[in-house]
C-alpha atoms as a PDB file:
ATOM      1  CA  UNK A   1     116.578 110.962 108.868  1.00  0.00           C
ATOM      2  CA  UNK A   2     119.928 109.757 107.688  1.00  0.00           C
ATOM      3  CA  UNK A   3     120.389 109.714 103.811  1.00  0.00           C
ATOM      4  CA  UNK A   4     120.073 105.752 102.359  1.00  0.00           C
ATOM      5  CA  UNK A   5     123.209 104.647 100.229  1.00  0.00           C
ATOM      6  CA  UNK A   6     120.148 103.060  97.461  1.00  0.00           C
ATOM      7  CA  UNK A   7     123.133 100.973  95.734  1.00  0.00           C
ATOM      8  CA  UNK A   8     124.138  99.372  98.806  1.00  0.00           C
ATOM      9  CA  UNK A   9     120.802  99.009 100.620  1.00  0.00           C
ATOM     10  CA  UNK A  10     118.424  95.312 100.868  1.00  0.00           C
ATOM     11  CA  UNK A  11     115.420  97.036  99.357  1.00  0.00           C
ATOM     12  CA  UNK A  12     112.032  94.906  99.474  1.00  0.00           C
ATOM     13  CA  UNK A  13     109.844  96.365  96.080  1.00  0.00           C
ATOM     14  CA  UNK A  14     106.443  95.752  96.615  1.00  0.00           C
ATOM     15  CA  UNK A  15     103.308  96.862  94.762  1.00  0.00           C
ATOM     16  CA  UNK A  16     101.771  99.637  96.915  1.00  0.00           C
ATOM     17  CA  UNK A  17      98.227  98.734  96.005  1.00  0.00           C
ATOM     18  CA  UNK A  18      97.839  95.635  96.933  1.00  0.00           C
ATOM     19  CA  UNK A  19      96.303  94.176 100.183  1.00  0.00           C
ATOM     20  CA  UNK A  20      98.323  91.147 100.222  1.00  0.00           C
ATOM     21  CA  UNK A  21     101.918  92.804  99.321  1.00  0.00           C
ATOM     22  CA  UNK A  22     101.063  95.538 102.069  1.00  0.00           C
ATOM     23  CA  UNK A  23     100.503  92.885 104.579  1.00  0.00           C
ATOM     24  CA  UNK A  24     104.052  91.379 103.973  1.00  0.00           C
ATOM     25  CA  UNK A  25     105.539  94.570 104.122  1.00  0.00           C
ATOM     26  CA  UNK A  26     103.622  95.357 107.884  1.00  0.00           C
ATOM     27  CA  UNK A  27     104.980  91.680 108.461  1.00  0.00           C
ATOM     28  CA  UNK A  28     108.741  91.815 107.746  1.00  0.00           C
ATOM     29  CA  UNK A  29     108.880  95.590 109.463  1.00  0.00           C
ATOM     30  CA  UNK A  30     108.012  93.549 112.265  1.00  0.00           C
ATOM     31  CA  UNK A  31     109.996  90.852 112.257  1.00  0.00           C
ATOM     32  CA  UNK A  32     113.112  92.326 110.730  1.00  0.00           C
ATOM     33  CA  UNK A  33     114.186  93.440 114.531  1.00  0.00           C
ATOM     34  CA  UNK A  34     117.838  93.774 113.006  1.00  0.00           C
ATOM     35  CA  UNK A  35     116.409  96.604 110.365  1.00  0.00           C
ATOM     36  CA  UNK A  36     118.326  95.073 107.553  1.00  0.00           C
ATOM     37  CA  UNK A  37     116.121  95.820 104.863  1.00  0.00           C
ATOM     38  CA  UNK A  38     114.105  99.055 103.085  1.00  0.00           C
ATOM     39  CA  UNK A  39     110.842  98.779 101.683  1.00  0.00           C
ATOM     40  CA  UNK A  40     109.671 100.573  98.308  1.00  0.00           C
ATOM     41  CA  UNK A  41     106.526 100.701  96.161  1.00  0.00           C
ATOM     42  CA  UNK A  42     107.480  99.182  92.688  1.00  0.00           C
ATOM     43  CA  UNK A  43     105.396 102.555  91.650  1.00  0.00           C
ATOM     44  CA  UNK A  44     107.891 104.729  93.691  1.00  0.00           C
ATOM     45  CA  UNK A  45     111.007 106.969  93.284  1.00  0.00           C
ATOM     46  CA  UNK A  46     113.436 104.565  94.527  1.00  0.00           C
ATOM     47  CA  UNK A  47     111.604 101.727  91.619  1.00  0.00           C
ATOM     48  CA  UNK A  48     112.438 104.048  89.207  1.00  0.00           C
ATOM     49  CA  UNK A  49     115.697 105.115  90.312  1.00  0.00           C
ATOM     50  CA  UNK A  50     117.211 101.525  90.161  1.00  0.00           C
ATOM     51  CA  UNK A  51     114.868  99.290  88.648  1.00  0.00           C
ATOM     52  CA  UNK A  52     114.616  98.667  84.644  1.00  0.00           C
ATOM     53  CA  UNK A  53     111.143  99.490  83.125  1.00  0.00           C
ATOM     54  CA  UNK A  54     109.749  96.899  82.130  1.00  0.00           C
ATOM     55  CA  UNK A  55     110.188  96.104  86.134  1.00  0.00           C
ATOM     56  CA  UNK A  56     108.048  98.956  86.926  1.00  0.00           C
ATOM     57  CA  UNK A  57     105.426  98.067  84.339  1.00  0.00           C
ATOM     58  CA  UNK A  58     104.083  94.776  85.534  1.00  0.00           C
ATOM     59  CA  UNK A  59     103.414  94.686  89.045  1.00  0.00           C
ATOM     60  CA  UNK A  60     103.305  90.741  89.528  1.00  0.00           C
ATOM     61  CA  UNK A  61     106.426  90.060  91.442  1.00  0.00           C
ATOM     62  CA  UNK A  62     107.768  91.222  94.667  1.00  0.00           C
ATOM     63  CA  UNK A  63     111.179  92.320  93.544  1.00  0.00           C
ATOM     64  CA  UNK A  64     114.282  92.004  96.222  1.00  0.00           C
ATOM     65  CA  UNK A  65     118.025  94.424  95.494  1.00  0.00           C
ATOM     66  CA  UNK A  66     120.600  93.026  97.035  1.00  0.00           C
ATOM     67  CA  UNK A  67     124.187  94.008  96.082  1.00  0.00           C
ATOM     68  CA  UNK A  68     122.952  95.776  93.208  1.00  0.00           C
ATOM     69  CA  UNK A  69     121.719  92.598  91.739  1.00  0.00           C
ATOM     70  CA  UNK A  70     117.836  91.793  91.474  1.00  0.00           C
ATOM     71  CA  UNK A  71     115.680  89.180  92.843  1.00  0.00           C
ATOM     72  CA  UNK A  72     111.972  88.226  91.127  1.00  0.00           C
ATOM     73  CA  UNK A  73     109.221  85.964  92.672  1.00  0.00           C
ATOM     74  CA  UNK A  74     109.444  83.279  94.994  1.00  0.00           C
ATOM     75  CA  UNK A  75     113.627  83.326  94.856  1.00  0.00           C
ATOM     76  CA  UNK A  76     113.125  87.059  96.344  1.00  0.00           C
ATOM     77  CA  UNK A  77     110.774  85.759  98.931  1.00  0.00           C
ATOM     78  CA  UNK A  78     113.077  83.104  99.771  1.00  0.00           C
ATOM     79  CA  UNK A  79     116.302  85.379 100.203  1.00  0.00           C
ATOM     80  CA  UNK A  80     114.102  87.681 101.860  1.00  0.00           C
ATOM     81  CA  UNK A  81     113.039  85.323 104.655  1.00  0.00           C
ATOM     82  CA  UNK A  82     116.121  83.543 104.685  1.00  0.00           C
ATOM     83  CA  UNK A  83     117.876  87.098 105.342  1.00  0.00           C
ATOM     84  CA  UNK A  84     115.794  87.820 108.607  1.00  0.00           C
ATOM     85  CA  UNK A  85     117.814  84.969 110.159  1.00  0.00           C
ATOM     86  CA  UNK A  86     117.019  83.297 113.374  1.00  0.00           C
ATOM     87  CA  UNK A  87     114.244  80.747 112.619  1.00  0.00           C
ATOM     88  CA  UNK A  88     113.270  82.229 109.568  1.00  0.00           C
ATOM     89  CA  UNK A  89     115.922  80.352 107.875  1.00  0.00           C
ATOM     90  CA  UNK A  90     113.881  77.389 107.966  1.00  0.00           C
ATOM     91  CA  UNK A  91     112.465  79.329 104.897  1.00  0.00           C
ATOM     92  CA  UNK A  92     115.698  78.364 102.747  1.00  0.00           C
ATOM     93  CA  UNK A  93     113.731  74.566 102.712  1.00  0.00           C
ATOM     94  CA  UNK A  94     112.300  76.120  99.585  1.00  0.00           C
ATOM     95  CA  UNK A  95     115.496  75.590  97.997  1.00  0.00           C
ATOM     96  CA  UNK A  96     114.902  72.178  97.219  1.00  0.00           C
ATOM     97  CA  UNK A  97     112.339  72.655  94.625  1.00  0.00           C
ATOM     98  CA  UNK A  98     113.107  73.714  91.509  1.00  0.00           C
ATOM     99  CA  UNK A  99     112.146  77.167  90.609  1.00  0.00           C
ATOM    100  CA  UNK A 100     110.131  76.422  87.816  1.00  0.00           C
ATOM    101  CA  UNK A 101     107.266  74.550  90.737  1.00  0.00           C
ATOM    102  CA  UNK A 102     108.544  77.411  93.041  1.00  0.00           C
ATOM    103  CA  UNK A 103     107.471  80.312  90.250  1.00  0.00           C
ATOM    104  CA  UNK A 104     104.465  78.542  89.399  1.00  0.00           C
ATOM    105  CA  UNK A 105     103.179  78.536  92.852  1.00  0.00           C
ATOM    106  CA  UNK A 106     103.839  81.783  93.008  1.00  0.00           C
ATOM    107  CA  UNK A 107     102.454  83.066  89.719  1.00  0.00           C
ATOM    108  CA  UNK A 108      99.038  82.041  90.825  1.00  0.00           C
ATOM    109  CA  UNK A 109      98.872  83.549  93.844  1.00  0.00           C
ATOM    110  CA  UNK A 110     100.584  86.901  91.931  1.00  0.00           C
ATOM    111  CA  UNK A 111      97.828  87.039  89.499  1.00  0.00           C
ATOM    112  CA  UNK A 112      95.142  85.894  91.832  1.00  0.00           C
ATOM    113  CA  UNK A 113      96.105  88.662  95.013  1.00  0.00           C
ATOM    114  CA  UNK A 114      94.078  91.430  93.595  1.00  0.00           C
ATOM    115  CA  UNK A 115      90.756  89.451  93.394  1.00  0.00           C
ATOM    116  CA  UNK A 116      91.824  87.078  96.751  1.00  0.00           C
ATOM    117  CA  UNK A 117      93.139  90.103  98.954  1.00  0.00           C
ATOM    118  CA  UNK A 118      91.949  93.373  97.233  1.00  0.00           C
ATOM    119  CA  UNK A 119      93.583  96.751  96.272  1.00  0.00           C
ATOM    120  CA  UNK A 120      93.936  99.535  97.943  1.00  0.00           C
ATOM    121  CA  UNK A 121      93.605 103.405  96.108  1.00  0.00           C
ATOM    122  CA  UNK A 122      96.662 104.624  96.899  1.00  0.00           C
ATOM    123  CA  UNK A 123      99.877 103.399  98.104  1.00  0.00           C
ATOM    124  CA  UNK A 124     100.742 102.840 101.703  1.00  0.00           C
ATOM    125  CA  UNK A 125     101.907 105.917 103.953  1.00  0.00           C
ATOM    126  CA  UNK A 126     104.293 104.945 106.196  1.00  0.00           C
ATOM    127  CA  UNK A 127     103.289 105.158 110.021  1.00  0.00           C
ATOM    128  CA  UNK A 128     105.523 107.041 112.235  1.00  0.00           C
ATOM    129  CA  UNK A 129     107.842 104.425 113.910  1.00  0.00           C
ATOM    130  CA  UNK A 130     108.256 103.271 109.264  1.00  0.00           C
ATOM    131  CA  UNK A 131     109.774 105.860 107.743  1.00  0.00           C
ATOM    132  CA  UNK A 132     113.266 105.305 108.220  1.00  0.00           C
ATOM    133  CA  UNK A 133     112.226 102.125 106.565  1.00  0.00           C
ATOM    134  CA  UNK A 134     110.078 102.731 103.567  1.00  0.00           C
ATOM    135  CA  UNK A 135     111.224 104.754 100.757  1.00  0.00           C
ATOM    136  CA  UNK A 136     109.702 106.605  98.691  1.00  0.00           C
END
């Protein structure tokens, strides 16, 4: 497996415990036919190689690195759709609200995903066809 250049990489940080975050990571592998992004657990290597601490520590928000600058909550789920192209640019709709609605929206779901969609024990292992995909 080829080496990823971290700094200039599209890296999706999920939590790697929970059901729902798991589930959009299975999701975008899939639909992200172009392979333009990586995929790390906030409670990773990678997390703590270029994410701040305080990052690491509270595992509500997906987190997107682009360009070595960092997306939180529903603006990284925006860029990240909008990013797969094609039809999913319909997601950049989203725009139009202002963030504060946008965040708030997402904030309940964030603190509600553990109880809605469960946990798992451990993070995810990474299925064959994955790995050049999900970092550690």
């Amino acid at each position: 497996m080829e080496k990823v250049e971290l700094r200039k990489a599209k890296i999706v940080f999920f939590d790697g415990v929970c059901h729902l975050c798991n589930g959009f990571v299975d999701s975008m592998i899939t639909l992200d036919t172009n392979h333009t992004f990586y995929f790390a657990p906030l409670q990773g290597e990678t997390a703590q190689a270029l994410l701040p601490a305080q990052d690491r520590a509270h595992l509500n928000s997906v987190i997107y690195y682009e360009s070595e600058k960092l997306f939180y909550s529903s603006t990284a789920v925006i860029k990240i759709l909008v990013g797969l192209g094609g039809v999913y640019r319909i997601f950049g709709l989203f725009w139009v609200f202002p963030r504060p609605l946008r965040d708030f929206v997402y904030g309940v779901i964030a603190r509600n995903r553990y109880r809605w969609f469960g946990t798992r024990e451990f993070c995810r292992l990474p299925r064959p066809e994955e790995r050049l995909y999900l970092l550690p």
